[in-house]
C-alpha atoms as a PDB file:
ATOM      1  CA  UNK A   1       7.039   2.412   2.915  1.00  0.00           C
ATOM      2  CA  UNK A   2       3.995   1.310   5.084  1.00  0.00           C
ATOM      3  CA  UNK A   3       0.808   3.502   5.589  1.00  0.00           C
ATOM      4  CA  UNK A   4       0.449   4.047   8.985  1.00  0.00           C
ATOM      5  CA  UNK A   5      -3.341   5.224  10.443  1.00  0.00           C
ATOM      6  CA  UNK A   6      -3.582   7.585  13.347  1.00  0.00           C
ATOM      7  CA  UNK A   7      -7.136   9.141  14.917  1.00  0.00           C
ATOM      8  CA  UNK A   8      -6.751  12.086  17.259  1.00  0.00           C
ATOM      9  CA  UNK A   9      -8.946  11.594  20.553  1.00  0.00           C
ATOM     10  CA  UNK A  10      -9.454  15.283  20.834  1.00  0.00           C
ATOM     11  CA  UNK A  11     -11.290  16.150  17.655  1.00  0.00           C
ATOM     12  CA  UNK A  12     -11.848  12.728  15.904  1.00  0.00           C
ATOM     13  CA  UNK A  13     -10.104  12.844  12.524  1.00  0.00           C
ATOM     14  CA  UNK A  14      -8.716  10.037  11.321  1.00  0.00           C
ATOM     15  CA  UNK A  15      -5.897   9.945   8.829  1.00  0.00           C
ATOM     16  CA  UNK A  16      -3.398   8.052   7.089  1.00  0.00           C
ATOM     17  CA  UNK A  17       0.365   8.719   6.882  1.00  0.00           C
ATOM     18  CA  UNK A  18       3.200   7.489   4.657  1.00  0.00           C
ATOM     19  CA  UNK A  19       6.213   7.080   6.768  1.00  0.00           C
ATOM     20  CA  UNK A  20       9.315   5.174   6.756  1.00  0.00           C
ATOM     21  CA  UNK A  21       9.209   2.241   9.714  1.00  0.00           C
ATOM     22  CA  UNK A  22      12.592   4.190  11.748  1.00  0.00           C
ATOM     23  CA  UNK A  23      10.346   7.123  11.968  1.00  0.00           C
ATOM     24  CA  UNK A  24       8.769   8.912  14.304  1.00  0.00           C
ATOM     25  CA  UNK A  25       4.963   8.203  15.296  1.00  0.00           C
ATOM     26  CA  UNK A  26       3.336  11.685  13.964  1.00  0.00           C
ATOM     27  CA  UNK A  27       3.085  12.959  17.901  1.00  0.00           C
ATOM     28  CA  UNK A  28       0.290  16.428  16.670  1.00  0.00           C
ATOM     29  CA  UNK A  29      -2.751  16.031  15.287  1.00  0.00           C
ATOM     30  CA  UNK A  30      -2.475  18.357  11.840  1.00  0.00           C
ATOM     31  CA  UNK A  31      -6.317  19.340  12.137  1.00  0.00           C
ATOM     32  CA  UNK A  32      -6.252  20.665  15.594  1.00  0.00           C
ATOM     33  CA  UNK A  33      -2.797  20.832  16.814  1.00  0.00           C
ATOM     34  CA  UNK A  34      -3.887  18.244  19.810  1.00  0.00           C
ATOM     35  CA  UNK A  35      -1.185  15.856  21.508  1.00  0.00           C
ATOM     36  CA  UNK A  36      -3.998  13.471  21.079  1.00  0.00           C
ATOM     37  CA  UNK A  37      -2.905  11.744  18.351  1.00  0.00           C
ATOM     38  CA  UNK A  38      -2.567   8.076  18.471  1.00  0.00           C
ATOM     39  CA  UNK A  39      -1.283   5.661  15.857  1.00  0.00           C
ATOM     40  CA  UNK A  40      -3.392   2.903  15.530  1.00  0.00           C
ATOM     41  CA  UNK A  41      -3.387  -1.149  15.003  1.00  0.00           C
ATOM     42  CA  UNK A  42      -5.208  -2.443  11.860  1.00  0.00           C
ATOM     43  CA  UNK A  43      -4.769  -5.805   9.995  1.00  0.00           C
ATOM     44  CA  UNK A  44      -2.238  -5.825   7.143  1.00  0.00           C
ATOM     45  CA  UNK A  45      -3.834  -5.112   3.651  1.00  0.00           C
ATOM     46  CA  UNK A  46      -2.800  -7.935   1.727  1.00  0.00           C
ATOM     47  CA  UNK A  47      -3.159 -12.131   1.590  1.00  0.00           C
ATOM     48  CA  UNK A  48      -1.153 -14.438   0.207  1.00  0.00           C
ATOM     49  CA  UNK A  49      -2.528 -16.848  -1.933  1.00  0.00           C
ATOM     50  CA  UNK A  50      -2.080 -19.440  -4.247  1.00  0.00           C
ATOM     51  CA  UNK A  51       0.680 -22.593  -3.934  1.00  0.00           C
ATOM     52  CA  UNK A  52       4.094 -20.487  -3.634  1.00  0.00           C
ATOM     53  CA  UNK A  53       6.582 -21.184  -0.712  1.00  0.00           C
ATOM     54  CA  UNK A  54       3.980 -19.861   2.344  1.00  0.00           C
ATOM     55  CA  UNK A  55       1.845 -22.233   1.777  1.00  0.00           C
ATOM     56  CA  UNK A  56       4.224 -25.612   1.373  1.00  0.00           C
ATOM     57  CA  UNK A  57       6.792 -24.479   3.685  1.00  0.00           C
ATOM     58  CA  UNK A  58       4.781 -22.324   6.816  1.00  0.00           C
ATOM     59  CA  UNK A  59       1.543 -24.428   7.412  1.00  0.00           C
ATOM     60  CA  UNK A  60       3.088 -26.832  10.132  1.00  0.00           C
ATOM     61  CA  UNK A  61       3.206 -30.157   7.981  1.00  0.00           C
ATOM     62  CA  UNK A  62       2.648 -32.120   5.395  1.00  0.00           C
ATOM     63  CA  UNK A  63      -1.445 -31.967   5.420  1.00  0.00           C
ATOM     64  CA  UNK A  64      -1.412 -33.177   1.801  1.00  0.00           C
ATOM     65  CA  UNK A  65      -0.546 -37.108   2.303  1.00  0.00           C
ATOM     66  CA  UNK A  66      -2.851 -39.522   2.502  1.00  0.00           C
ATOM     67  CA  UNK A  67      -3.461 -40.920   6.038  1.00  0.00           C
ATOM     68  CA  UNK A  68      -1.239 -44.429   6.833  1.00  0.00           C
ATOM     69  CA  UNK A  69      -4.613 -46.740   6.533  1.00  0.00           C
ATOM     70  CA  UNK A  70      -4.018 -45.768   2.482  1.00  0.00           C
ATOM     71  CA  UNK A  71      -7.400 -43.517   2.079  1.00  0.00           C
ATOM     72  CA  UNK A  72      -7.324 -39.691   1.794  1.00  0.00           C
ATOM     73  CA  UNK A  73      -9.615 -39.049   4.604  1.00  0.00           C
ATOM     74  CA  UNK A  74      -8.569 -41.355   6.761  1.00  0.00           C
ATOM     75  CA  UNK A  75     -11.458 -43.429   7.320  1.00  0.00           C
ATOM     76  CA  UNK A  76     -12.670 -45.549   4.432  1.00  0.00           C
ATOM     77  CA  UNK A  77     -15.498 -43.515   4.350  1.00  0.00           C
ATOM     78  CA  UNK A  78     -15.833 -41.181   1.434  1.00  0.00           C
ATOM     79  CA  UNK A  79     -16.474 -41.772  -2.413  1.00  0.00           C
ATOM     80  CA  UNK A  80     -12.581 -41.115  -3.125  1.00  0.00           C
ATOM     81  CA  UNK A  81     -11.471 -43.685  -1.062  1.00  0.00           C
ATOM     82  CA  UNK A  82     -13.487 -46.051  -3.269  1.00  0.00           C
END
């Protein structure tokens, strides 16, 4: 289940909630009672790393293969392409 963070606008608090995504936004503040109390928009809290299938298959092409003149930057011009 996600974590969902709301702030109320009347008295400030800020909390976190653990709700299932079909429910409900929390619509009451639990501090003050207020209707002020707004979910709000944060990045998500993880990254994906490493060389699984998000980074061969979602990255919009091969960017991996050497360039057509034959050298791996593309120009002649670094010590690789030596």
């Amino acid at each position: 289940m996600p974590i969902y963070e709301y702030r109320c606008d009347g008295c400030g608090v800020q909390k976190e909630h653990l709700q299932k995504i079909s429910d409900a936004p929390v619509a009451v503040c639990p501090e003050c009672g207020s209707g002020d109390y707004r979910k709000l928009v944060s990045a998500a809290g993880f990254q994906l790393k490493g060389a699984g299938w998000y980074a061969t298959d979602f990255k919009g092409g091969n960017n991996s293969a050497p360039a057509a003149s034959g050298h791996s930057c593309g120009t002649g011009g670094c010590g690789s392409c030596n």
